[in-house]
N, C-alpha and C. Protein backbone atom coordinates (compact mmCIF):
# COMPACT_ATOMS: atom_id res chain seq x y z
N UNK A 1 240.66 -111.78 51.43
CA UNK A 1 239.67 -111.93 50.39
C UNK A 1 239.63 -110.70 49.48
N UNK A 2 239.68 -109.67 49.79
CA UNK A 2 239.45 -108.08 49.42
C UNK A 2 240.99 -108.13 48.37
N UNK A 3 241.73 -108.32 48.94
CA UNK A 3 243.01 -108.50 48.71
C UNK A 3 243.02 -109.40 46.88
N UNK A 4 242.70 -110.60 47.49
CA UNK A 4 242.80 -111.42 46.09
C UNK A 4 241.73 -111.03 45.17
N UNK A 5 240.61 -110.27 45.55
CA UNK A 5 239.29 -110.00 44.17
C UNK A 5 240.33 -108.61 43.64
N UNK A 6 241.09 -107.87 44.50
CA UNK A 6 241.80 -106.88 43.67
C UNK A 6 242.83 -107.62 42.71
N UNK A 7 243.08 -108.67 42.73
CA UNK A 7 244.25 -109.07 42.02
C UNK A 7 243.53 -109.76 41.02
N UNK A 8 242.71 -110.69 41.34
CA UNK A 8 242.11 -111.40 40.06
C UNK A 8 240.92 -110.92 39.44
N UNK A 9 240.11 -109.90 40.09
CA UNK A 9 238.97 -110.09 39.10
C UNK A 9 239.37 -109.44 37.75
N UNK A 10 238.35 -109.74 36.88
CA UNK A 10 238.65 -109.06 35.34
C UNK A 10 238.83 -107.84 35.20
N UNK A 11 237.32 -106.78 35.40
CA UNK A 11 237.47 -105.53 35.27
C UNK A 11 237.76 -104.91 36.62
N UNK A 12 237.89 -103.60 37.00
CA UNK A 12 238.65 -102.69 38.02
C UNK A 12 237.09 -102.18 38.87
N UNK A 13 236.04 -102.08 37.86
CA UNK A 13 235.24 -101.44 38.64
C UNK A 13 234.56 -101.90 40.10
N UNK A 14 234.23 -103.53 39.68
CA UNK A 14 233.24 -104.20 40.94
C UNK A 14 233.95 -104.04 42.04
N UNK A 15 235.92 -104.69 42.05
CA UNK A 15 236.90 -104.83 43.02
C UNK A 15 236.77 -103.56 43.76
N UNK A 16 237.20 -102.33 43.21
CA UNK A 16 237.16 -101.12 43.59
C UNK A 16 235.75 -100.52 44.24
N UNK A 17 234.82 -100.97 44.18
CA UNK A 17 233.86 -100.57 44.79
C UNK A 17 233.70 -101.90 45.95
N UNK A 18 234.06 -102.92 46.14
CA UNK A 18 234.36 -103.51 47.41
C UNK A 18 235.09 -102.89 48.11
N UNK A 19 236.35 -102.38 47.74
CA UNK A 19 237.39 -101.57 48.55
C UNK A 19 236.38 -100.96 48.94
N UNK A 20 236.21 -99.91 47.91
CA UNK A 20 235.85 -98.44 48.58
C UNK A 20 234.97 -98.75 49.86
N UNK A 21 233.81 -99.40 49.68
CA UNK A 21 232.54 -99.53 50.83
C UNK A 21 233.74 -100.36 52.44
N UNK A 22 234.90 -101.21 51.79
CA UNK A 22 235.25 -101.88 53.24
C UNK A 22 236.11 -101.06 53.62
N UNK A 23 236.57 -99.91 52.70
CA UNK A 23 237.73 -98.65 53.73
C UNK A 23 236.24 -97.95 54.38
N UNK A 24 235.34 -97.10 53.44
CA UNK A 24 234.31 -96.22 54.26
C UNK A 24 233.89 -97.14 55.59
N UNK A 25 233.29 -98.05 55.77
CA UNK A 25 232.54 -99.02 56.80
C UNK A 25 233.89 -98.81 57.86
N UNK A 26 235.29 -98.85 57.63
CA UNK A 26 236.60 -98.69 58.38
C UNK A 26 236.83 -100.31 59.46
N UNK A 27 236.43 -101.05 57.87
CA UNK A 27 236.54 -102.87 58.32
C UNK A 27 238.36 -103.31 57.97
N UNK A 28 238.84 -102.18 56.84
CA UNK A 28 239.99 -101.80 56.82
C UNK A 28 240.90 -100.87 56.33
N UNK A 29 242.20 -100.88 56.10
CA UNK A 29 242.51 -99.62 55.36
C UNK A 29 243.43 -99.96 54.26
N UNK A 30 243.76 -98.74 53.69
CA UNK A 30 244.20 -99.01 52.36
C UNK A 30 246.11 -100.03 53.12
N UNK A 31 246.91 -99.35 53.51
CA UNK A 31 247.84 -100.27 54.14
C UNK A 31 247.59 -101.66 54.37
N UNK A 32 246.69 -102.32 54.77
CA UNK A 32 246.78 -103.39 55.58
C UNK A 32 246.44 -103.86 53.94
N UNK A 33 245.91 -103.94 53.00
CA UNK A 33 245.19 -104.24 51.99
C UNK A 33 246.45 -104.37 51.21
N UNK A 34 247.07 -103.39 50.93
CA UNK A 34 248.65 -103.30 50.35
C UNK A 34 249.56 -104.23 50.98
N UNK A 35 249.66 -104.54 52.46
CA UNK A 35 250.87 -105.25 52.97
C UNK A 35 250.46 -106.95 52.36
N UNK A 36 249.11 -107.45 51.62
CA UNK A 36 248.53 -108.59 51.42
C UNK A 36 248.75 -109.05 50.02
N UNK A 37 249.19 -107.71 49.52
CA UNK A 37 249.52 -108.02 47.41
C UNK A 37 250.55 -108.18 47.82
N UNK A 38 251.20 -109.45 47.27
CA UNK A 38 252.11 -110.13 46.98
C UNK A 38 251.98 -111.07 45.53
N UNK A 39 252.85 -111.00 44.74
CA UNK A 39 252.54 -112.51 43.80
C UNK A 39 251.96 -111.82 42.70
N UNK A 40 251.30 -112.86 41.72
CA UNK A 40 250.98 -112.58 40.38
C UNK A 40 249.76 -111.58 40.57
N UNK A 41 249.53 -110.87 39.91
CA UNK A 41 249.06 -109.43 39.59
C UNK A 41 248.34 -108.67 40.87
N UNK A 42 249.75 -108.41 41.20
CA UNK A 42 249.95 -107.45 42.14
C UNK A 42 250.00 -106.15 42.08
N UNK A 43 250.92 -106.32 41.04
CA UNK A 43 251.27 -104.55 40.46
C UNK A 43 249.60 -104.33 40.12
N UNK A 44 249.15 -105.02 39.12
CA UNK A 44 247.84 -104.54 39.17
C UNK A 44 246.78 -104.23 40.17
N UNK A 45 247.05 -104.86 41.24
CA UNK A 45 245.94 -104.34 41.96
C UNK A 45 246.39 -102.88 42.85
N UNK A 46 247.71 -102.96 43.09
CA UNK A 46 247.86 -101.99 43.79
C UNK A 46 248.01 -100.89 42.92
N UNK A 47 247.41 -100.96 41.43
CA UNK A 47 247.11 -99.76 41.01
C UNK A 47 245.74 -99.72 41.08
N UNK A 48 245.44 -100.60 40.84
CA UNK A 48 243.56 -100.44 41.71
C UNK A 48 243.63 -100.10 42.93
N UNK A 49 244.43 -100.58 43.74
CA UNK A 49 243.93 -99.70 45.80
C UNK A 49 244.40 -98.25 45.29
N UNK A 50 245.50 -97.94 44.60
CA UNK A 50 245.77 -96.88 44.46
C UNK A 50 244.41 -95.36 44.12
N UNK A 51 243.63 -95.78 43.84
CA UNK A 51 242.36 -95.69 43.31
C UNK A 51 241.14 -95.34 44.59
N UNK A 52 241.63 -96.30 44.76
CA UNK A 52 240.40 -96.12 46.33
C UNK A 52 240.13 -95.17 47.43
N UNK A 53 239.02 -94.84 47.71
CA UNK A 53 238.87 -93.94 48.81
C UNK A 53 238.10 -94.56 50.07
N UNK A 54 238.33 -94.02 51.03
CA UNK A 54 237.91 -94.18 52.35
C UNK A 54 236.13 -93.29 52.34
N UNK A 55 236.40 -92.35 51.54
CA UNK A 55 235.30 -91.30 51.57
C UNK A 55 233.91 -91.39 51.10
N UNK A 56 234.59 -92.56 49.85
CA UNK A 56 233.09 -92.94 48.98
C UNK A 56 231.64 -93.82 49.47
N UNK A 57 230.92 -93.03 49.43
CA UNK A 57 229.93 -93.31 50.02
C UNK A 57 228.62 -94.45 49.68
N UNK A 58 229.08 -94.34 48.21
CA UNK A 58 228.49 -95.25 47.54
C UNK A 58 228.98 -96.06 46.05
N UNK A 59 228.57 -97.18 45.47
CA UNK A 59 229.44 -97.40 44.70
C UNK A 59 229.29 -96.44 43.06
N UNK A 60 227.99 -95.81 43.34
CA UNK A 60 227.72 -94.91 41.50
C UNK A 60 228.58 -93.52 42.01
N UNK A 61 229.11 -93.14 43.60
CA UNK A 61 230.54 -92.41 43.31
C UNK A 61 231.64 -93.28 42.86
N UNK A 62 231.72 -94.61 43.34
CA UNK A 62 233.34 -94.68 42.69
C UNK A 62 233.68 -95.13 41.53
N UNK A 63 232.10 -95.23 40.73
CA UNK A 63 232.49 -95.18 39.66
C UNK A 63 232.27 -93.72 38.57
N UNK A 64 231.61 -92.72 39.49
CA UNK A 64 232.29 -91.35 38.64
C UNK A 64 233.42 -90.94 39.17
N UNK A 65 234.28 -91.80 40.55
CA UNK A 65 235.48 -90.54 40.42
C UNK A 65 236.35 -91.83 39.06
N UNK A 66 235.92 -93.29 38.87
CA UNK A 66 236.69 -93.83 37.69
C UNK A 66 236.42 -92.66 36.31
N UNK A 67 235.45 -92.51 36.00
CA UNK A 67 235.39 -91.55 34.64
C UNK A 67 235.99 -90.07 35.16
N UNK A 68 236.20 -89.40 36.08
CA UNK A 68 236.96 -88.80 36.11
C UNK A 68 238.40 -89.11 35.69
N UNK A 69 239.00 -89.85 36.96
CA UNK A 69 240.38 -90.58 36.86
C UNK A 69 241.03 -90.37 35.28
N UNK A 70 239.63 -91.22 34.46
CA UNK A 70 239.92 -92.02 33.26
C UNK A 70 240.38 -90.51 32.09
N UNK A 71 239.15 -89.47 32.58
CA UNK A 71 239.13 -88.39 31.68
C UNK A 71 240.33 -87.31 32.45
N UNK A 72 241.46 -87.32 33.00
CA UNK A 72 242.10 -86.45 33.99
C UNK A 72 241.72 -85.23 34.60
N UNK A 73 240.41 -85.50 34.97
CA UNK A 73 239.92 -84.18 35.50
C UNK A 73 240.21 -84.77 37.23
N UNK A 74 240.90 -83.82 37.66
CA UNK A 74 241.26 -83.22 38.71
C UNK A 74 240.11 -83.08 39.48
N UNK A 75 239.71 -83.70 41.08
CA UNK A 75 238.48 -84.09 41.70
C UNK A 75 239.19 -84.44 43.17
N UNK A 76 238.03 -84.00 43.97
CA UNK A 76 238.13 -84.20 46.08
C UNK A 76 236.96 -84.83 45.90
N UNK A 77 237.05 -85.80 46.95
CA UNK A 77 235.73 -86.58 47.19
C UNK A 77 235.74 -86.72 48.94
N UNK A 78 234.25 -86.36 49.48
CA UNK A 78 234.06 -86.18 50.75
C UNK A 78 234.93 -84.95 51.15
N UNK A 79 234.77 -83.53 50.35
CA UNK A 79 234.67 -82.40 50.38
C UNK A 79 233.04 -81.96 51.90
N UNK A 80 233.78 -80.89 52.72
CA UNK A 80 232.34 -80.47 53.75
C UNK A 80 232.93 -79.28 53.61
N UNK A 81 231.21 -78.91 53.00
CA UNK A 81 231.07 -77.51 52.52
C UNK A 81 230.34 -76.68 53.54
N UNK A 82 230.79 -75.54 54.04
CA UNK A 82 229.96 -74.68 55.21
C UNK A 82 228.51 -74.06 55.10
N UNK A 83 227.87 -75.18 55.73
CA UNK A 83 226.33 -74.49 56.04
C UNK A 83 225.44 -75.34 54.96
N UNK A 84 226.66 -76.29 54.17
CA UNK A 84 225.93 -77.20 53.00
C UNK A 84 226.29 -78.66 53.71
N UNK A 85 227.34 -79.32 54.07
CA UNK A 85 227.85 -80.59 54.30
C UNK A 85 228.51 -81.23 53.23
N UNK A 86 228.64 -82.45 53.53
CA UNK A 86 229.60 -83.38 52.84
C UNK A 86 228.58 -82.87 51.11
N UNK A 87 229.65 -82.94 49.91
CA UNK A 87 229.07 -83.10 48.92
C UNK A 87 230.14 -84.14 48.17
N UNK A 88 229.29 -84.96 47.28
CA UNK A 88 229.71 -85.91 46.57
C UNK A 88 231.18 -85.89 45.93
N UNK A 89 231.79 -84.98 45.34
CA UNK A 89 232.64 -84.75 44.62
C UNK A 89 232.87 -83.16 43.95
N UNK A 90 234.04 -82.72 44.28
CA UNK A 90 234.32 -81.35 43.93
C UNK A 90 235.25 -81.52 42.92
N UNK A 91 234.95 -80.33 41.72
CA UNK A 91 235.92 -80.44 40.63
C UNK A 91 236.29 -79.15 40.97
N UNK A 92 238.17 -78.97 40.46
CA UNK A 92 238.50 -77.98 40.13
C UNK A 92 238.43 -76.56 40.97
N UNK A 93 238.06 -76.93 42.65
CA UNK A 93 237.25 -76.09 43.69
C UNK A 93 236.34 -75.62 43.37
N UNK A 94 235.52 -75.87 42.68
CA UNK A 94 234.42 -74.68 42.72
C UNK A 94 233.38 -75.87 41.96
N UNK A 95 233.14 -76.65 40.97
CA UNK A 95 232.42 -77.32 40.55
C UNK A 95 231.80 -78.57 41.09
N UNK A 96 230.82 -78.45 42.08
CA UNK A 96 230.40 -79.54 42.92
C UNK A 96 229.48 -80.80 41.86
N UNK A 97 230.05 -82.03 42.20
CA UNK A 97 229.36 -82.93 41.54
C UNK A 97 227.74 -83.67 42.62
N UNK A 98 227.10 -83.81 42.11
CA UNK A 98 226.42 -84.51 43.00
C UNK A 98 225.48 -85.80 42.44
N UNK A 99 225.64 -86.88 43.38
CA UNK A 99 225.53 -88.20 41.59
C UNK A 99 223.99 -88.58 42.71
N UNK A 100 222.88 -88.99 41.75
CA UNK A 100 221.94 -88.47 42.17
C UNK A 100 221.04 -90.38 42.06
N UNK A 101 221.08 -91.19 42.76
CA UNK A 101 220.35 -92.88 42.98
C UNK A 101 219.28 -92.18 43.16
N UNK A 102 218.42 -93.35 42.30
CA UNK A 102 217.11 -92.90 42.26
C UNK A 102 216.21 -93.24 43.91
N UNK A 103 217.13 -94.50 44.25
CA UNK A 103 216.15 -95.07 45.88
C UNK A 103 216.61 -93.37 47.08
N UNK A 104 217.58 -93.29 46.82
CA UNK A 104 218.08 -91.84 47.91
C UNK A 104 217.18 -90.51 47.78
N UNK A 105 216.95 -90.18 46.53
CA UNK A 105 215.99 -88.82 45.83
C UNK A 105 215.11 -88.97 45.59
N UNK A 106 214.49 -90.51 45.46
CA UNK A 106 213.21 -90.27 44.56
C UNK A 106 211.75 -90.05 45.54
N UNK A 107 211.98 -89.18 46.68
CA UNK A 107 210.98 -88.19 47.50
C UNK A 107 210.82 -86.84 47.43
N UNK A 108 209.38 -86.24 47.82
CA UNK A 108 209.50 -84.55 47.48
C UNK A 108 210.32 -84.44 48.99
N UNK A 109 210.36 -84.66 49.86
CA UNK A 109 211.92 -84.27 50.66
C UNK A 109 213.06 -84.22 50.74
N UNK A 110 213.32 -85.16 49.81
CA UNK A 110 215.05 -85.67 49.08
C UNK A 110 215.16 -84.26 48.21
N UNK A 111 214.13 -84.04 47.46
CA UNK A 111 214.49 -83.61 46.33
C UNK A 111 214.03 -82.04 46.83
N UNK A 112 213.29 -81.73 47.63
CA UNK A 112 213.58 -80.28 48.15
C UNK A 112 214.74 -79.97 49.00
N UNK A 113 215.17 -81.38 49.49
CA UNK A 113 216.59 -80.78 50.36
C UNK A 113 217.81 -81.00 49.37
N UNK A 114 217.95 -81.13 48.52
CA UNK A 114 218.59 -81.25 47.21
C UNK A 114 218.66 -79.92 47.06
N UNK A 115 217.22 -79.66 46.31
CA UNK A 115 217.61 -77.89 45.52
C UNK A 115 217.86 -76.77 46.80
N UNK A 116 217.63 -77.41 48.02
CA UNK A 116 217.86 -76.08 48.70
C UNK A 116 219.69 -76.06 49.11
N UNK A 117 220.18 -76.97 49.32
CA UNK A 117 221.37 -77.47 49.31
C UNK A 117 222.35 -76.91 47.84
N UNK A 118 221.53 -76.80 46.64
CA UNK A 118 222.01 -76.22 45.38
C UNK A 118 222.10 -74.71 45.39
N UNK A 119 220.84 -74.15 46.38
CA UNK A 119 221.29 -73.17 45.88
C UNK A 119 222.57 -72.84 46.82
N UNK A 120 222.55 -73.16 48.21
CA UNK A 120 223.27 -72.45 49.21
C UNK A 120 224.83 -72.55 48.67
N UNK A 121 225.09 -73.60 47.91
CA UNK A 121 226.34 -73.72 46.72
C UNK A 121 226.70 -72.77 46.31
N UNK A 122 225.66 -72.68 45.33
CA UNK A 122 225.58 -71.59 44.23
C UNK A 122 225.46 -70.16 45.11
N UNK A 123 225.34 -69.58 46.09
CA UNK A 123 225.42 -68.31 46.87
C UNK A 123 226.66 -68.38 47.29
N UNK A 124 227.39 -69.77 47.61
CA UNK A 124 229.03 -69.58 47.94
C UNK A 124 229.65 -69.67 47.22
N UNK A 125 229.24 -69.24 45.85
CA UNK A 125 229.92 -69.38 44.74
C UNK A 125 230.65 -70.57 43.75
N UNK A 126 229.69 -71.97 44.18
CA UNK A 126 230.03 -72.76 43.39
C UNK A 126 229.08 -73.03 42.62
N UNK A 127 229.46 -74.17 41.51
CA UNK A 127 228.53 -74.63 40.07
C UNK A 127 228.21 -75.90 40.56
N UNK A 128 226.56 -76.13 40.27
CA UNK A 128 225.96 -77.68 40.99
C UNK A 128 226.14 -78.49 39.37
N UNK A 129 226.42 -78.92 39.42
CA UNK A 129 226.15 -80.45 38.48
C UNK A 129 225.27 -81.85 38.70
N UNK A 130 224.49 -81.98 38.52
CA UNK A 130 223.81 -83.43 39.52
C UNK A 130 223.98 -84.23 38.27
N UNK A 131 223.97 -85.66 38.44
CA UNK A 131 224.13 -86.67 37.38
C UNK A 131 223.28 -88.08 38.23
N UNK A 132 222.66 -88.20 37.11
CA UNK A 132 221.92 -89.45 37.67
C UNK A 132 222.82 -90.97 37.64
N UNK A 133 221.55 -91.77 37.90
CA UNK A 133 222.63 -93.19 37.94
C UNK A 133 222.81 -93.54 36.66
N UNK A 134 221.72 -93.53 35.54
CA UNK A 134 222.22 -93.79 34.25
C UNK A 134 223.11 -92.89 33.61
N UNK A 135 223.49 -91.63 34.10
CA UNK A 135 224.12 -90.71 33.48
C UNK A 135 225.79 -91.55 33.50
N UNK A 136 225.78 -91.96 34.88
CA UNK A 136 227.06 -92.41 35.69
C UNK A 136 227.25 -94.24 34.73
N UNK A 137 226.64 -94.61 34.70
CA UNK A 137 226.18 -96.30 34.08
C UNK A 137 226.36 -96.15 32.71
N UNK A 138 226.60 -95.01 31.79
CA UNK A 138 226.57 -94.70 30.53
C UNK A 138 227.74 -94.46 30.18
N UNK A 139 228.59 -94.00 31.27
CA UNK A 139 229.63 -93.85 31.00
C UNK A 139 229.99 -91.72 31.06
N UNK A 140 228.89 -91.15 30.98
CA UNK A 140 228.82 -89.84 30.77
C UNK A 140 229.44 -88.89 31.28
N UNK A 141 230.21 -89.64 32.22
CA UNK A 141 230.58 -88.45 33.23
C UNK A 141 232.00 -87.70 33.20
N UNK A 142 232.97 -88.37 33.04
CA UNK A 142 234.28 -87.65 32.54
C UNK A 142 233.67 -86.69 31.09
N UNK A 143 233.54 -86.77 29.92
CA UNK A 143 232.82 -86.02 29.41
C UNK A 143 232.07 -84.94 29.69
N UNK A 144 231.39 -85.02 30.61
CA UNK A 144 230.53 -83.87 30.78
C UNK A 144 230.83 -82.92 31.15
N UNK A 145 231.65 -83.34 32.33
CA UNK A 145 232.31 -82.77 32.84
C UNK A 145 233.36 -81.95 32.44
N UNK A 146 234.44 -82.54 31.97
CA UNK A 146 235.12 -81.73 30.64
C UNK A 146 234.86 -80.51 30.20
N UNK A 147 233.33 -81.13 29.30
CA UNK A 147 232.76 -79.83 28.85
C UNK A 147 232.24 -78.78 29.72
N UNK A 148 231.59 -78.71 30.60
CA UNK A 148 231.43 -78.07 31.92
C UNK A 148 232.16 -77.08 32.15
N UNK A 149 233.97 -77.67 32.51
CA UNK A 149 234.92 -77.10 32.73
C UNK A 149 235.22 -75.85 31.66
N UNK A 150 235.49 -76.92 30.29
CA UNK A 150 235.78 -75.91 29.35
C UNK A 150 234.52 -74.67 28.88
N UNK A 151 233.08 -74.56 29.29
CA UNK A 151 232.52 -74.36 28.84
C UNK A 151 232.33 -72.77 29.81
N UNK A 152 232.58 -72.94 31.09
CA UNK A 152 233.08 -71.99 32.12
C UNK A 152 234.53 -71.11 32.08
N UNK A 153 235.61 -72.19 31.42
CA UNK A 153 236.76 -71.31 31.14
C UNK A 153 236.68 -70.09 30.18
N UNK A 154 235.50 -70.53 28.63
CA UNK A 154 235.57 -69.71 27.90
C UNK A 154 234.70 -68.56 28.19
N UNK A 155 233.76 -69.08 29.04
CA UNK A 155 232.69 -67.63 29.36
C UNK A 155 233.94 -66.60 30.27
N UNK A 156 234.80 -67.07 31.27
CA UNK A 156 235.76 -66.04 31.88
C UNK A 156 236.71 -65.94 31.07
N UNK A 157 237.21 -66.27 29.93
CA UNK A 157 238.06 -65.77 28.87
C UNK A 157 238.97 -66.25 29.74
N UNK A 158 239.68 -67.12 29.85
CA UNK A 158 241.05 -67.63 30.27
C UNK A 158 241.54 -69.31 29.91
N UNK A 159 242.28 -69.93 30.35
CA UNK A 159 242.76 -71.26 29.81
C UNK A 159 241.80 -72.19 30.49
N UNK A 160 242.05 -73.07 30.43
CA UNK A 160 241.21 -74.29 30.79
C UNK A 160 242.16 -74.61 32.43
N UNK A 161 241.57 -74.80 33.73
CA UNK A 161 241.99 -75.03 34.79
C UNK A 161 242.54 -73.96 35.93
N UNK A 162 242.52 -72.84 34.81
CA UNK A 162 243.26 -71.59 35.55
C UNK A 162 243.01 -70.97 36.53
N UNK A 163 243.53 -70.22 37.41
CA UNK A 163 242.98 -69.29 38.50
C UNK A 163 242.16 -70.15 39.63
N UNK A 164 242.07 -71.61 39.91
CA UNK A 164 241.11 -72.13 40.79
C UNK A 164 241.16 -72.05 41.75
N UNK A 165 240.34 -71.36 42.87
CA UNK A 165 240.35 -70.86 44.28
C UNK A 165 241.05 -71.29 44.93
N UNK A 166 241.73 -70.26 46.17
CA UNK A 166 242.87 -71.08 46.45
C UNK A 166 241.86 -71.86 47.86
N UNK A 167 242.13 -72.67 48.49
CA UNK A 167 241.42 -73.21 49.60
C UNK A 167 242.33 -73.93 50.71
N UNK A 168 241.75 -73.89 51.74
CA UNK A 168 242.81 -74.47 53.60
C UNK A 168 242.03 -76.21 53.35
N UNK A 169 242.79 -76.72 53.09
CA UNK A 169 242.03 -78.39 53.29
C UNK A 169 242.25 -78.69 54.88
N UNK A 170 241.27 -79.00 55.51
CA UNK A 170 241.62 -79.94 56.66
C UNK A 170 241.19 -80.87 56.78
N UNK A 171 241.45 -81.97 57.31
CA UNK A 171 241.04 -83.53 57.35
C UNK A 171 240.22 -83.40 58.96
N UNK A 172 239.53 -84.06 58.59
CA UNK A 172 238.48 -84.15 60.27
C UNK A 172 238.43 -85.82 60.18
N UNK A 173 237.57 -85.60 61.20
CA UNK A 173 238.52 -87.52 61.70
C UNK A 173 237.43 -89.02 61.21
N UNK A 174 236.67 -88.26 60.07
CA UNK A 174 235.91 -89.15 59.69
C UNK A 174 237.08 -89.42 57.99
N UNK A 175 238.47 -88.53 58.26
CA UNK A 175 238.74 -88.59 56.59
C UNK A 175 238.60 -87.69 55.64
N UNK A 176 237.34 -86.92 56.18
CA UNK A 176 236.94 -85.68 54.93
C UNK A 176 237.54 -84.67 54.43
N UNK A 177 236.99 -83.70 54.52
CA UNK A 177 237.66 -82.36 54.03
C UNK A 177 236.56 -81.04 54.04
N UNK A 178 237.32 -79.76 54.76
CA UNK A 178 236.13 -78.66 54.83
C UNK A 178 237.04 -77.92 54.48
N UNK A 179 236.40 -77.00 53.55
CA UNK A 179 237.01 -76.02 53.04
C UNK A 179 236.74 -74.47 53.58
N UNK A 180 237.75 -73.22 53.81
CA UNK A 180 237.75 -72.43 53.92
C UNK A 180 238.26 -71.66 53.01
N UNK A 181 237.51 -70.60 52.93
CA UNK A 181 238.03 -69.49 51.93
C UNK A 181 239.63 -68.60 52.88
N UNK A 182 240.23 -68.02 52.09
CA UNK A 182 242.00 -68.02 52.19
C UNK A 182 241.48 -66.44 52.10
């Protein structure tokens, strides 16, 4: 079923966020999903699984890592940050995204363990970004991001992408990724 909504539906986004939630849930994986495209628009979908993550947690991430994708900004998703945890999406090592549903945040506990979570970022030396759901639904987010990037390159006087920390990726067995400083 997963298989044929990647091949026929119209747009990329709804299909791709079925994937994503039936790799995370681990009902299946990207292989078994691939060995099932066969036939008329195939190639297309398996540039849609191509797309998919195991990591995404929800569907207003997989559709900012699409406006990423779309805008070529360079992005880890299900990044675990030390003494912070899993964060939504990392740009560029150092620029943490965090996409912000209003039903998940909209408590003074959500939203104090939010900023305290921002700063402990920001003391390990990364940049918080939060984006809401309309930010993400607007389309805003490759854009912003962009500018973000470029807007940090010019304050350190260097090119756009340059010098980005070097980091040890390891995979832990949920899929993720924790980073250590080198």
């Amino acid at each position: 079923m997963l298989a044929r909504y990647l091949r026929c539906a119209p747009g990329r986004e709804a299909p791709l966020m079925a994937c994503d939630a039936a790799l995370h849930q681990g009902h299946t994986n990207v292989e078994a999903i691939a060995a099932l495209l066969r036939g008329p628009g195939s190639r297309q979908a398996l540039q849609r699984l191509a797309l998919a993550s195991p990591r995404a947690r929800s569907p207003l991430e997989t559709l900012a890592r699409l406006q990423l994708h779309d805008a070529g900004v360079p992005f880890e998703d299900g990044v675990v940050v030390p003494h912070v945890g899993e964060v939504d999406l990392l740009v560029d090592g150092r620029l943490v995204m965090e996409l912000d549903g209003y039903t998940y945040h909209e408590d003074d506990f959500q939203f104090a363990k939010d900023r305290t979570r921002d700063r402990e970022l920001v003391r390990q030396g990364y940049r918080v970004a939060r984006f809401t759901r309309k930010d993400v639904h607007l389309g805003k987010v490759g854009a912003e991001v962009r500018g973000l990037l470029a807007a940090r390159d010019d304050l350190l006087g260097r090119p756009s992408g340059a010098d980005a920390p070097l980091v040890v990726k390891i995979d832990d067995k949920r899929g993720g990724r924790r980073l250590q400083r080198v």
